[in-house]
N, C-alpha and C. Protein backbone atom coordinates (compact mmCIF):
# COMPACT_ATOMS: atom_id res chain seq x y z
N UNK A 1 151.64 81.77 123.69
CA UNK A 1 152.09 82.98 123.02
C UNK A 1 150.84 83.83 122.70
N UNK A 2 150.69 84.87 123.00
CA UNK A 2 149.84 86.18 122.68
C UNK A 2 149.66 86.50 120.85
N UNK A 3 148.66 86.88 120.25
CA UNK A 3 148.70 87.50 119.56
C UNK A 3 149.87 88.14 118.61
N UNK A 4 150.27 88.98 119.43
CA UNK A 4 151.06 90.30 119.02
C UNK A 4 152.71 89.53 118.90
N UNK A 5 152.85 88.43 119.76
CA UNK A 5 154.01 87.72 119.70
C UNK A 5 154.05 86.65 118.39
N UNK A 6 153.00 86.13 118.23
CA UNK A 6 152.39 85.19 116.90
C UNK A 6 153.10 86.06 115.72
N UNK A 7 151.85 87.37 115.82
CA UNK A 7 152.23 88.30 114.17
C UNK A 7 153.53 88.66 114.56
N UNK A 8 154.58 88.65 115.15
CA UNK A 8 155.53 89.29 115.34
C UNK A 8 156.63 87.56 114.75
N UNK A 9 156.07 86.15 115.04
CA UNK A 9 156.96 85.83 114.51
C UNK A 9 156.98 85.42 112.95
N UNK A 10 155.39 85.40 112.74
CA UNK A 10 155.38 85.35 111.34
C UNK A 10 156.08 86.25 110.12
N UNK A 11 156.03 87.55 110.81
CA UNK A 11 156.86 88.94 110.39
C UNK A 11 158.72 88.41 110.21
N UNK A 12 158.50 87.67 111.39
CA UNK A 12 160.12 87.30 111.54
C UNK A 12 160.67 86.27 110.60
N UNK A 13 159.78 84.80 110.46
CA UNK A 13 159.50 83.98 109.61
C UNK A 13 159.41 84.32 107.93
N UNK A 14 158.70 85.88 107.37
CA UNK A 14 158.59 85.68 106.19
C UNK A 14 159.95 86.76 106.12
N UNK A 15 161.03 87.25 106.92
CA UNK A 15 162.37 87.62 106.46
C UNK A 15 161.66 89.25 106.68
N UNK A 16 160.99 89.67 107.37
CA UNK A 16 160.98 90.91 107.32
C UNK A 16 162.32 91.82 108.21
N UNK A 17 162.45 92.79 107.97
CA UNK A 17 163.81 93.51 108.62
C UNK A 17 163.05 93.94 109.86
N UNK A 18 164.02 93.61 110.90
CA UNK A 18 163.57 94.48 112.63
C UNK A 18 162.55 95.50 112.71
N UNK A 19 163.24 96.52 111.98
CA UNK A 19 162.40 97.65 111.77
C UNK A 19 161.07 97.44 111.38
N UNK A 20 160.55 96.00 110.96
CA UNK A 20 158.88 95.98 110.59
C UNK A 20 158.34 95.13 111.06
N UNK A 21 159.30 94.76 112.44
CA UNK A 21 158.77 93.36 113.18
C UNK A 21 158.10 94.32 114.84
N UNK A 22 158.17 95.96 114.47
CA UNK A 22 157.63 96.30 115.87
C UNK A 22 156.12 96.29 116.19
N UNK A 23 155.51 96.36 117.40
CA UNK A 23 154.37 96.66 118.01
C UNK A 23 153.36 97.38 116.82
N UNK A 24 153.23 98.02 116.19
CA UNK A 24 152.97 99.14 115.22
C UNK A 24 152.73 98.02 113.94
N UNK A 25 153.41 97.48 113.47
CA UNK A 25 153.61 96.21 112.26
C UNK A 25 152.43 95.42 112.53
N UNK A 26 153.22 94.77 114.18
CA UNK A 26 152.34 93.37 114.58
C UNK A 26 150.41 93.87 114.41
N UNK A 27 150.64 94.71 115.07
CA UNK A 27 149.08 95.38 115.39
C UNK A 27 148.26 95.83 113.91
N UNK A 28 148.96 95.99 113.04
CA UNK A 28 148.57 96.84 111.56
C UNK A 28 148.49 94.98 111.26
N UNK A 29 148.96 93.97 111.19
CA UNK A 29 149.08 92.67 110.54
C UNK A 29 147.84 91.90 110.98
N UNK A 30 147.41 92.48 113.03
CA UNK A 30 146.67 91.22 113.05
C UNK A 30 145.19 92.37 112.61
N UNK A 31 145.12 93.95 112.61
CA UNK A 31 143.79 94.21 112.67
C UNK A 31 143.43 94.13 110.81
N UNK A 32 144.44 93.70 109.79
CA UNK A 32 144.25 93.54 108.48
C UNK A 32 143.22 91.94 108.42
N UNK A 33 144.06 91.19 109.82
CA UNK A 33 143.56 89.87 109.27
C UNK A 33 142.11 89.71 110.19
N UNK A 34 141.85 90.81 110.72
CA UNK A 34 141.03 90.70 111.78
C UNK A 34 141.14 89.63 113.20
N UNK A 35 142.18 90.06 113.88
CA UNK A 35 142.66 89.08 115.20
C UNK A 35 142.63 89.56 116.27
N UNK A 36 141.45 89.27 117.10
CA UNK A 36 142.12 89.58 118.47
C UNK A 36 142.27 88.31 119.33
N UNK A 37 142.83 88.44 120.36
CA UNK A 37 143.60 87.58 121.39
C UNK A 37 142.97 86.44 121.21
N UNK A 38 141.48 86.39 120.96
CA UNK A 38 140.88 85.15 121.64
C UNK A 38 140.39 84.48 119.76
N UNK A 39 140.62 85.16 118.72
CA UNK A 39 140.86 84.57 117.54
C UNK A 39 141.54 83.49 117.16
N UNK A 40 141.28 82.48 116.32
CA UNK A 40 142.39 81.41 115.95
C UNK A 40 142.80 81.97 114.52
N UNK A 41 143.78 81.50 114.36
CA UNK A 41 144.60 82.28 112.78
C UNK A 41 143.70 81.66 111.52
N UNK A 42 142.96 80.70 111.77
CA UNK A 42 142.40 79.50 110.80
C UNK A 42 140.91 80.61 110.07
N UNK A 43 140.61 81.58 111.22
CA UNK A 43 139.73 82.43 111.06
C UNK A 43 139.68 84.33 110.55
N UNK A 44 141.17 83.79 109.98
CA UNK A 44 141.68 85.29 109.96
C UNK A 44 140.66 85.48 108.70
N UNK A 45 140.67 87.14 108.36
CA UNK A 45 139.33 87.88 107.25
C UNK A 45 140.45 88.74 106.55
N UNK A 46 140.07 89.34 105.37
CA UNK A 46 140.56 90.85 105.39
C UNK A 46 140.01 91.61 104.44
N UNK A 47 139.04 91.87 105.40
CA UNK A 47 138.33 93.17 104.52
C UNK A 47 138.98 94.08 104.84
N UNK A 48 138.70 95.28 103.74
CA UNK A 48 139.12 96.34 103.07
C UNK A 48 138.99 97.30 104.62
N UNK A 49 140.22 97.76 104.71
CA UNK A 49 140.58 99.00 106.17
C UNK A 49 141.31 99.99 105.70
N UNK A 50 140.83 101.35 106.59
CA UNK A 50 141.53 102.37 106.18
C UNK A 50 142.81 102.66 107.40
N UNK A 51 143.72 103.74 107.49
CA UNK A 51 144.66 103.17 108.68
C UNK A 51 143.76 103.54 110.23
N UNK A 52 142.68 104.75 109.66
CA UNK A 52 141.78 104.85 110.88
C UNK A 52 141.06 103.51 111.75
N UNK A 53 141.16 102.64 111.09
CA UNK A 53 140.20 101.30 111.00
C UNK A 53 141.31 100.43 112.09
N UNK A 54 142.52 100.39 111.34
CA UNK A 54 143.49 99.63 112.10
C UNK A 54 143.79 100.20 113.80
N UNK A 55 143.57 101.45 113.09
CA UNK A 55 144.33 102.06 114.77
C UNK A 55 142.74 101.50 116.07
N UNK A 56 141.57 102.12 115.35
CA UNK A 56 140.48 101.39 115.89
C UNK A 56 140.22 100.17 116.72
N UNK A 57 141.10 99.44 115.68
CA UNK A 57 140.94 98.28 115.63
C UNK A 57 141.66 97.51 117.46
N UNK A 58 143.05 97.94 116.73
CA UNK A 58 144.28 98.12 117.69
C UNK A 58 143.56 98.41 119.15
N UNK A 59 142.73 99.55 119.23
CA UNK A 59 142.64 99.97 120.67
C UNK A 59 141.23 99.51 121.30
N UNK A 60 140.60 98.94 120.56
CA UNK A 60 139.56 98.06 121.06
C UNK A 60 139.49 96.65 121.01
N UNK A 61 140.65 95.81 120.65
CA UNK A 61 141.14 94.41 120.82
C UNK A 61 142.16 94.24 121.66
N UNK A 62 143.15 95.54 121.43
CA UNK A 62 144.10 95.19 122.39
C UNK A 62 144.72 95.98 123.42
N UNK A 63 143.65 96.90 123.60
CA UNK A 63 143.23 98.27 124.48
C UNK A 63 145.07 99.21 124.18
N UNK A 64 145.38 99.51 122.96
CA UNK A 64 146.51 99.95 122.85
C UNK A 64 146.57 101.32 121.83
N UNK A 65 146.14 102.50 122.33
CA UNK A 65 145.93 103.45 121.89
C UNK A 65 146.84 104.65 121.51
N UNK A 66 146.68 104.74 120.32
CA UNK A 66 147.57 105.56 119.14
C UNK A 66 146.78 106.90 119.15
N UNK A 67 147.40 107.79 119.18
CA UNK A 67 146.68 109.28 118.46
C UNK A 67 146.44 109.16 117.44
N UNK A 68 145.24 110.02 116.73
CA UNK A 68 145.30 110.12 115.64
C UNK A 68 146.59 110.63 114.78
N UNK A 69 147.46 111.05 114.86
CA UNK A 69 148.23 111.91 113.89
C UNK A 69 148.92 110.92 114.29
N UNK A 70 149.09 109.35 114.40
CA UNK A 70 149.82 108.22 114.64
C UNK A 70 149.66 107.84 113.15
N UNK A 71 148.34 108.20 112.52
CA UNK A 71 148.20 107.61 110.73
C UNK A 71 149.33 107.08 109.73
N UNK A 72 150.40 108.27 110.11
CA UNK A 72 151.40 108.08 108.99
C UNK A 72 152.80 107.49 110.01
N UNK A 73 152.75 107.05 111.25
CA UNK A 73 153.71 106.00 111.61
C UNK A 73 153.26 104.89 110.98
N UNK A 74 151.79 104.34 111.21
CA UNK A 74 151.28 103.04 110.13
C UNK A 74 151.86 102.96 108.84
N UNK A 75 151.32 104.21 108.30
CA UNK A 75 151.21 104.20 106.65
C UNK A 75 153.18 103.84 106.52
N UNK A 76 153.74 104.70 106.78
CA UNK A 76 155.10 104.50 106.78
C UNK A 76 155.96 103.24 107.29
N UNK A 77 155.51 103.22 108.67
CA UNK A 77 156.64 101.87 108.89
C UNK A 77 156.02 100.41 108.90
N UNK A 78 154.52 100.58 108.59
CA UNK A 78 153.84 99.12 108.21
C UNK A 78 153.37 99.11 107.04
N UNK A 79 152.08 99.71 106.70
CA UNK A 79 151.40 99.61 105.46
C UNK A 79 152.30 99.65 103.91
N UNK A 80 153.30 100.40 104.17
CA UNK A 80 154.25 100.74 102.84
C UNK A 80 154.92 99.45 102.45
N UNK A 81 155.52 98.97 103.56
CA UNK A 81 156.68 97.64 103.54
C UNK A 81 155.70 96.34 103.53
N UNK A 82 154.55 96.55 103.77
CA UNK A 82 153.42 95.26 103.92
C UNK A 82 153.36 95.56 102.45
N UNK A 83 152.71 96.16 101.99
CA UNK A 83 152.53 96.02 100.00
C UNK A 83 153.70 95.99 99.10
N UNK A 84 155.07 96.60 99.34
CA UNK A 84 156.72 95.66 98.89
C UNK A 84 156.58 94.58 99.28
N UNK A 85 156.14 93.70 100.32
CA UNK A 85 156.44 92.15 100.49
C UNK A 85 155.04 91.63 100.34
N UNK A 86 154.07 92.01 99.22
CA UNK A 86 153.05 91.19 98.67
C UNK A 86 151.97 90.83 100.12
N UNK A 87 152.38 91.59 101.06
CA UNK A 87 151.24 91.28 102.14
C UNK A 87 150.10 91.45 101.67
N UNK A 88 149.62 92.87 101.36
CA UNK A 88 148.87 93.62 101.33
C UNK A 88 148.26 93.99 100.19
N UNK A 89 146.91 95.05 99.70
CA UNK A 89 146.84 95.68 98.48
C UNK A 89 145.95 96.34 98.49
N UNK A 90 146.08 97.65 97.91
CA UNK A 90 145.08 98.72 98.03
C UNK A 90 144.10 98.80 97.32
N UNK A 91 143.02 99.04 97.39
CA UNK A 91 141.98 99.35 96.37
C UNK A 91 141.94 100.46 95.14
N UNK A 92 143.19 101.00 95.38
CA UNK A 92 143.02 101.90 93.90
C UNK A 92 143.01 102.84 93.44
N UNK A 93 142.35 103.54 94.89
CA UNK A 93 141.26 104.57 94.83
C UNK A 93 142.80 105.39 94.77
N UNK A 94 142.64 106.97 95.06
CA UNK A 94 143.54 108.31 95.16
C UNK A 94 144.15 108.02 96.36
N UNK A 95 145.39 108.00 96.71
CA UNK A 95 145.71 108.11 98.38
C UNK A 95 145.09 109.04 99.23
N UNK A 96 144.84 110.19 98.65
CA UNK A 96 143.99 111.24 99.12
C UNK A 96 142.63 111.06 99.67
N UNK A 97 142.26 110.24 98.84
CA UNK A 97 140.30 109.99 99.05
C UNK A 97 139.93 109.05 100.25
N UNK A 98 139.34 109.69 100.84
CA UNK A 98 138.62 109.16 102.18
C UNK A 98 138.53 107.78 102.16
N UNK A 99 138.00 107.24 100.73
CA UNK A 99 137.58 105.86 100.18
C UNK A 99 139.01 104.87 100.09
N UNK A 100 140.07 105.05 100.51
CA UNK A 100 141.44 104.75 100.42
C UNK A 100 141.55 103.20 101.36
N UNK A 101 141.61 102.19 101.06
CA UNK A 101 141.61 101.27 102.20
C UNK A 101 142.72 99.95 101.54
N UNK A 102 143.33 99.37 102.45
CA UNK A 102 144.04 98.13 102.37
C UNK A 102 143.58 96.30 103.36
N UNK A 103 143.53 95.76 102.25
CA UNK A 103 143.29 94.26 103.12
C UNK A 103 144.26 93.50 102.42
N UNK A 104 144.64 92.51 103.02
CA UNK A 104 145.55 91.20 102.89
C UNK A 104 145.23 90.92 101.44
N UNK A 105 146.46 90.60 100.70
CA UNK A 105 146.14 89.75 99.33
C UNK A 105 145.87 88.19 99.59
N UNK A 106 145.32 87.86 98.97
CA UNK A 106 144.55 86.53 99.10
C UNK A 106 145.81 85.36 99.14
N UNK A 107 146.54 85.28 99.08
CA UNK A 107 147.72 84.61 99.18
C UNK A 107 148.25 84.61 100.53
N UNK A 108 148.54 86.06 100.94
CA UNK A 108 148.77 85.96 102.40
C UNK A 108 147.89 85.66 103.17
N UNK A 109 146.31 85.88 102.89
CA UNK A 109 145.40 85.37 103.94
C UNK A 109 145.13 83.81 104.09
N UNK A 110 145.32 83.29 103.18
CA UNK A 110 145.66 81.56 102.96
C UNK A 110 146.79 81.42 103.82
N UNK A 111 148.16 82.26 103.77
CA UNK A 111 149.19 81.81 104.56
C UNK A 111 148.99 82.21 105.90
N UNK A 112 148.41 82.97 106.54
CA UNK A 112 147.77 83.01 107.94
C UNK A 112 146.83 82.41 108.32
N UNK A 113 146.21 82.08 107.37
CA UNK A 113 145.05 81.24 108.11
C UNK A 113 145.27 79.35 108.69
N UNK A 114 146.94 79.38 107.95
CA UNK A 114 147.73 78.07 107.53
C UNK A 114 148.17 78.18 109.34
N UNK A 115 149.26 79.43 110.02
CA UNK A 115 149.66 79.34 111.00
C UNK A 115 149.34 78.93 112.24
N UNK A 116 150.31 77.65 112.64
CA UNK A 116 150.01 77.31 113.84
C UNK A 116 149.83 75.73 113.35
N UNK A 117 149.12 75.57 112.06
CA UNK A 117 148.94 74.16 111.69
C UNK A 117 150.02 73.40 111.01
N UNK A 118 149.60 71.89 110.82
CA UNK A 118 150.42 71.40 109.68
C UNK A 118 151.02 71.89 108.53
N UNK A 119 150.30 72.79 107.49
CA UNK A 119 150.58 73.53 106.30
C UNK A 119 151.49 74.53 106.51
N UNK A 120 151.42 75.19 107.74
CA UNK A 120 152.15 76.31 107.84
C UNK A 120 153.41 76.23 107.01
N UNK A 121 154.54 75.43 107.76
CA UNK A 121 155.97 75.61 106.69
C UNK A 121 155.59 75.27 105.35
N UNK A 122 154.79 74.51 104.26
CA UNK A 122 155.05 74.37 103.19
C UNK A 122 154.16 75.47 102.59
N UNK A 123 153.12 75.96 103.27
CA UNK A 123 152.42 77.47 102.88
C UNK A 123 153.73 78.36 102.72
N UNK A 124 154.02 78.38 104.10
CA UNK A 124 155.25 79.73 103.91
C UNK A 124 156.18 79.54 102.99
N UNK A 125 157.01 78.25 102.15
CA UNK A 125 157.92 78.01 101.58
C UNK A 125 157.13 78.32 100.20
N UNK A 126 155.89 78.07 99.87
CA UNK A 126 155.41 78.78 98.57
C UNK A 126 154.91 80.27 98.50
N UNK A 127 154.87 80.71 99.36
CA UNK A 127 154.80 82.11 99.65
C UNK A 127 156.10 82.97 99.22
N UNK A 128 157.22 82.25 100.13
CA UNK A 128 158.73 83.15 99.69
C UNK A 128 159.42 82.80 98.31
N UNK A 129 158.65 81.48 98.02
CA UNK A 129 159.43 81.13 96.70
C UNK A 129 158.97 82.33 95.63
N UNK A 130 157.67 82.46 95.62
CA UNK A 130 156.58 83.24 94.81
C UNK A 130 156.88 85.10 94.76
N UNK A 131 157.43 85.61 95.95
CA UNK A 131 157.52 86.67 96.69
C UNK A 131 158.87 87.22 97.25
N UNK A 132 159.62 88.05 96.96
CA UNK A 132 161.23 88.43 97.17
C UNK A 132 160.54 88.80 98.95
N UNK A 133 161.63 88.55 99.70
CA UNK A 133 161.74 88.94 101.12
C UNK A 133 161.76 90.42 101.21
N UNK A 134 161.30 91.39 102.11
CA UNK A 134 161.80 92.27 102.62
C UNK A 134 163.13 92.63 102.46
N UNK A 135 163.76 91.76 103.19
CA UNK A 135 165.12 92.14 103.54
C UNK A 135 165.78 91.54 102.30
N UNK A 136 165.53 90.75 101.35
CA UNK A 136 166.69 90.70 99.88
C UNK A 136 166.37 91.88 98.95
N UNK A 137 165.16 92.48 99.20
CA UNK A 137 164.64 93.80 98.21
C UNK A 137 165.55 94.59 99.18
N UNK A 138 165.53 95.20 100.17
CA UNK A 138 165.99 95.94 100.65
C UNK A 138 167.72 96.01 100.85
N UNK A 139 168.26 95.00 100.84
CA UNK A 139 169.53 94.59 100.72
C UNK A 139 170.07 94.58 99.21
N UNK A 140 169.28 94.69 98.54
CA UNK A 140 169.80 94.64 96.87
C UNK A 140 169.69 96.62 96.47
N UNK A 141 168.61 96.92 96.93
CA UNK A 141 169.10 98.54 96.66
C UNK A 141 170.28 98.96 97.60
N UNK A 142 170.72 98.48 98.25
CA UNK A 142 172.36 98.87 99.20
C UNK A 142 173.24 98.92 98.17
N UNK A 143 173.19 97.46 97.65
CA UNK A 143 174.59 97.33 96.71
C UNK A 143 174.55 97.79 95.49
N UNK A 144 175.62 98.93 95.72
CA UNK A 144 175.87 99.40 94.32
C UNK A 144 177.09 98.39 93.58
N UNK A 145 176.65 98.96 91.86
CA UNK A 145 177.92 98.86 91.50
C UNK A 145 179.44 99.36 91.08
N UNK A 146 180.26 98.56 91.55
CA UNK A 146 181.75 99.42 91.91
C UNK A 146 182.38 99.48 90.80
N UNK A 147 183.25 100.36 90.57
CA UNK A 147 183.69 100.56 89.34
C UNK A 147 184.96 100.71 89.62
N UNK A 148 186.60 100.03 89.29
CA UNK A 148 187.79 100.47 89.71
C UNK A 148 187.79 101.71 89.22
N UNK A 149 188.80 102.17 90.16
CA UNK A 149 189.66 103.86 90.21
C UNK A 149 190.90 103.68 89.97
N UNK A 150 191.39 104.47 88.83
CA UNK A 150 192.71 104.16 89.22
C UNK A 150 192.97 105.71 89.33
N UNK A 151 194.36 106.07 90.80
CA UNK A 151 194.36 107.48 90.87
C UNK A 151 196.49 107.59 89.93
């Protein structure tokens, strides 16, 4: 299995919804943990990246090149839903300021660095215990509550 198929099942594994299991996700997941192809997960990093960094990242590991004005497909359909499911965490700074960057919270970089080995399932099972899924956060703002009508 490739890379991009790996972060794509771990994405799948920690309950993320379709919509954050694409190409765009996988690629924003492995250039956070610092992965390319010939990386083992045991060696994943995550220093502090801006989304310029990722897309960078992306097209010189896995020759897969984004335009710039690609920034806010990241920011939107990865980076946003990566910090709701405790992936991720920003430094602080203004969203605005150049100085703006995101790396893995130290929890998730323990749980990637776990994949592929023995630890993996009981890493991941203290990970989701610790951490609401994607998809139960996202499935709980659906349901409203109903109120009878009577006409």
């Amino acid at each position: 299995m490739n890379k991009r198929a790996e972060a794509k099942q771990i994405l799948l594994e920690l309950q993320v919804p379709p919509a954050q299991q694409s190409d765009v996700c996988c690629f924003a997941l492995l250039a956070l943990a610092g992965m390319s192809n010939n990386s083992a997960w045991n060696q994943a990093s995550n220093e502090w990246l801006r989304i310029h960094d990722i897309m960078s990242w992306t097209r010189k590991h896995y020759d897969v090149d984004y335009a710039e004005n690609s920034r806010e497909t990241f920011r939107k359909q990865a980076i946003h839903h990566f910090r709701n499911a405790a992936f991720i965490e920003d430094n602080g700074k203004a969203t605005n300021s150049p100085n703006y960057r995101y790396r893995l919270t130290d929890e998730m970089l323990a749980l990637l660095r776990s994949f592929g080995g023995e630890m993996w399932q009981q890493n991941k099972d203290k990970f989701t215990e610790e951490h609401e899924s994607l998809i139960s956060q996202y499935a709980s703002k659906k349901s409203m509550r109903k109120m009878p009508v009577k006409i």
